[in-house]
Protein backbone atom coordinates (compact mmCIF):
# COMPACT_ATOMS: atom_id res chain seq x y z
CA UNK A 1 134.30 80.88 73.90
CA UNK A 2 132.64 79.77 77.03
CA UNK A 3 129.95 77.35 76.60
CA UNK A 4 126.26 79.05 78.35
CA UNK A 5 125.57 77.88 81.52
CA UNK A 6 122.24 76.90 82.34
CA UNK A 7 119.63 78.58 83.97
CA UNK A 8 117.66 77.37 86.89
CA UNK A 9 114.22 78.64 88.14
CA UNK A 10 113.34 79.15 91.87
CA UNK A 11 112.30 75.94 94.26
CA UNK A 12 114.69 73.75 92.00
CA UNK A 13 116.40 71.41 93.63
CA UNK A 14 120.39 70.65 92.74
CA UNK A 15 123.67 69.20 93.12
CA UNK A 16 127.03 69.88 91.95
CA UNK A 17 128.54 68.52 89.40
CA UNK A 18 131.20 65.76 89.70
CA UNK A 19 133.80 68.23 87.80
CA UNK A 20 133.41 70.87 89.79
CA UNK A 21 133.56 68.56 93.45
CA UNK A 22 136.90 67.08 91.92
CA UNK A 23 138.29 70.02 90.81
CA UNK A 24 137.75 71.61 94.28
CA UNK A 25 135.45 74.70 93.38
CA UNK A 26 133.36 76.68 95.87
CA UNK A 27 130.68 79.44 96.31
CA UNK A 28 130.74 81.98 98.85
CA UNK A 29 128.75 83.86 101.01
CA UNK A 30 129.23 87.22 103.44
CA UNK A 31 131.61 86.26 106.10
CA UNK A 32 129.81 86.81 109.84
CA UNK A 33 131.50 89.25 112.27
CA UNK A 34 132.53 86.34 114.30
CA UNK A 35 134.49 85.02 111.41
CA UNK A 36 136.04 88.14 110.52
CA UNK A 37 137.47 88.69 114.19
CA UNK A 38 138.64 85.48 113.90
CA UNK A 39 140.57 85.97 110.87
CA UNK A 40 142.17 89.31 112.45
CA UNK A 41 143.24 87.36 115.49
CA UNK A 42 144.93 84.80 113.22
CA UNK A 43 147.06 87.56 111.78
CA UNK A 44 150.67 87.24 113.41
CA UNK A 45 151.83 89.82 111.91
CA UNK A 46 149.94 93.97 111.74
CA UNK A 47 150.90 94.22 108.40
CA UNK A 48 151.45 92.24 104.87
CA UNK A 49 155.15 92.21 102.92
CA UNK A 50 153.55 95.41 101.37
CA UNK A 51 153.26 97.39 104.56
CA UNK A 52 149.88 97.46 104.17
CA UNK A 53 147.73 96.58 106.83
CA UNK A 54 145.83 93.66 106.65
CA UNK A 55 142.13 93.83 105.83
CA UNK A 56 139.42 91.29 105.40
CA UNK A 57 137.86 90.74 101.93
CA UNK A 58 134.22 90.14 103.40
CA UNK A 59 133.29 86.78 102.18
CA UNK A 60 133.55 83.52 102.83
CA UNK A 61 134.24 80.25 100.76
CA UNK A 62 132.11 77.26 101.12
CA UNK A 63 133.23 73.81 99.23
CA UNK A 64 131.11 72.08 96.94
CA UNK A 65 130.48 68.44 98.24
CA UNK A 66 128.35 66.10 96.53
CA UNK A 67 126.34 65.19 99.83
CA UNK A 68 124.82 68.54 98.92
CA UNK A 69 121.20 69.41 98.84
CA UNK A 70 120.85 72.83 97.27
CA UNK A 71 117.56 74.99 96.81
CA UNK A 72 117.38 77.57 94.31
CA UNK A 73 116.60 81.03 95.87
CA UNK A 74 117.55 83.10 92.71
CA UNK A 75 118.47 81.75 89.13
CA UNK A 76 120.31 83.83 87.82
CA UNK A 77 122.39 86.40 90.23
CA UNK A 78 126.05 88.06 90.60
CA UNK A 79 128.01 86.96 93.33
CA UNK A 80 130.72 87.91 95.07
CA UNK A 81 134.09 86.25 96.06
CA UNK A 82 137.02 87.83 98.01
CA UNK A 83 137.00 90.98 95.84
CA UNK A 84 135.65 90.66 92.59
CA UNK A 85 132.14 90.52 91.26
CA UNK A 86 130.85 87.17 89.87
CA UNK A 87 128.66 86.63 87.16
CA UNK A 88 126.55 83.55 86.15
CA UNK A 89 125.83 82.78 89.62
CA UNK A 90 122.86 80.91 91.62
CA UNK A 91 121.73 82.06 94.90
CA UNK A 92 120.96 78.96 96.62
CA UNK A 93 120.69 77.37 99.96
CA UNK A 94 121.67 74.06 101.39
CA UNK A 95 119.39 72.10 103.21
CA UNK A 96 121.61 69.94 104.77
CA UNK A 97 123.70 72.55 106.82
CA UNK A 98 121.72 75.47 106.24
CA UNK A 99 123.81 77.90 104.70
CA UNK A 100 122.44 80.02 101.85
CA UNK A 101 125.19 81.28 99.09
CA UNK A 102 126.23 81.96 95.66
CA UNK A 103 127.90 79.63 93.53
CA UNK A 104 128.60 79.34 89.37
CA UNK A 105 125.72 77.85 87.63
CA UNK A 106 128.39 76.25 85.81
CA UNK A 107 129.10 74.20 88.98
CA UNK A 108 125.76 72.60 88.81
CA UNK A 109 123.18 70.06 87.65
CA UNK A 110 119.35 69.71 88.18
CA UNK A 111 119.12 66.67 90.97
C-alpha cells in the first residue's frame, strides 16, 4: 500500500524532494499551440508503425530541479500527463521561471 501523501494549503511555499530530482520525475502542464506545431513539424514521418497518424497528447513535461521555488495554487488537484488522469497532485507555480503546473504531492516537501 502506498504511503499518503501530504497535503499542502494555498500560499505554501515548496521544493522537491531530493528522491524525486534524482530519480528524474516531472509535472506537467497544457502544451501551448506553439509547442504543439512544433512537435508536428518534428514528425518525419505522417504516420506511426501503426498506421495511425500521429497526434499530440496535449501536455507538456516540466523537470523537477531543486533550484525550484514553487507556490501552491491548489492543494490537492488531478492532473494530467500525456493521456491519463493524475491523482494526488498540487497545482503550483514556479517563481523562478514562471510556469504554473501540476506535479505529485508525493514529489514534494514544505521549504
Amino acid at each position: 500500500m502506498r504511503p499518503t501523501a501530504p497535503g499542502f494549503t494555498r500560499g505554501q511555499t515548496l521544493n522537491p524532494t531530493a528522491q524525486a530530482v534524482a530519480r528524474r520525475e516531472y509535472g506537467s502542464r497544457p502544451s501551448t499551440q506553439a509547442e504543439k506545431d512544433s512537435w508536428y513539424a518534428s514528425q518525419t514521418e505522417p504516420h506511426d508503425c501503426a498506421g495511425e497518424p500521429w497526434i499530440h497528447s496535449g501536455t507538456t513535461a516540466i523537470p523537477l530541479t531543486p533550484e525550484m521555488r514553487l507556490v501552491v495554487i491548489h492543494g490537492r488537484c488531478v492532473g494530467r500527463s500525456g493521456w491519463h488522469s493524475v491523482p494526488g497532485c498540487c497545482h503550483v507555480h514556479d517563481e523562478v521561471t514562471g510556469e504554473t503546473f501540476t506535479v505529485r504531492r508525493e514529489f514534494l516537501q514544505v521549504a
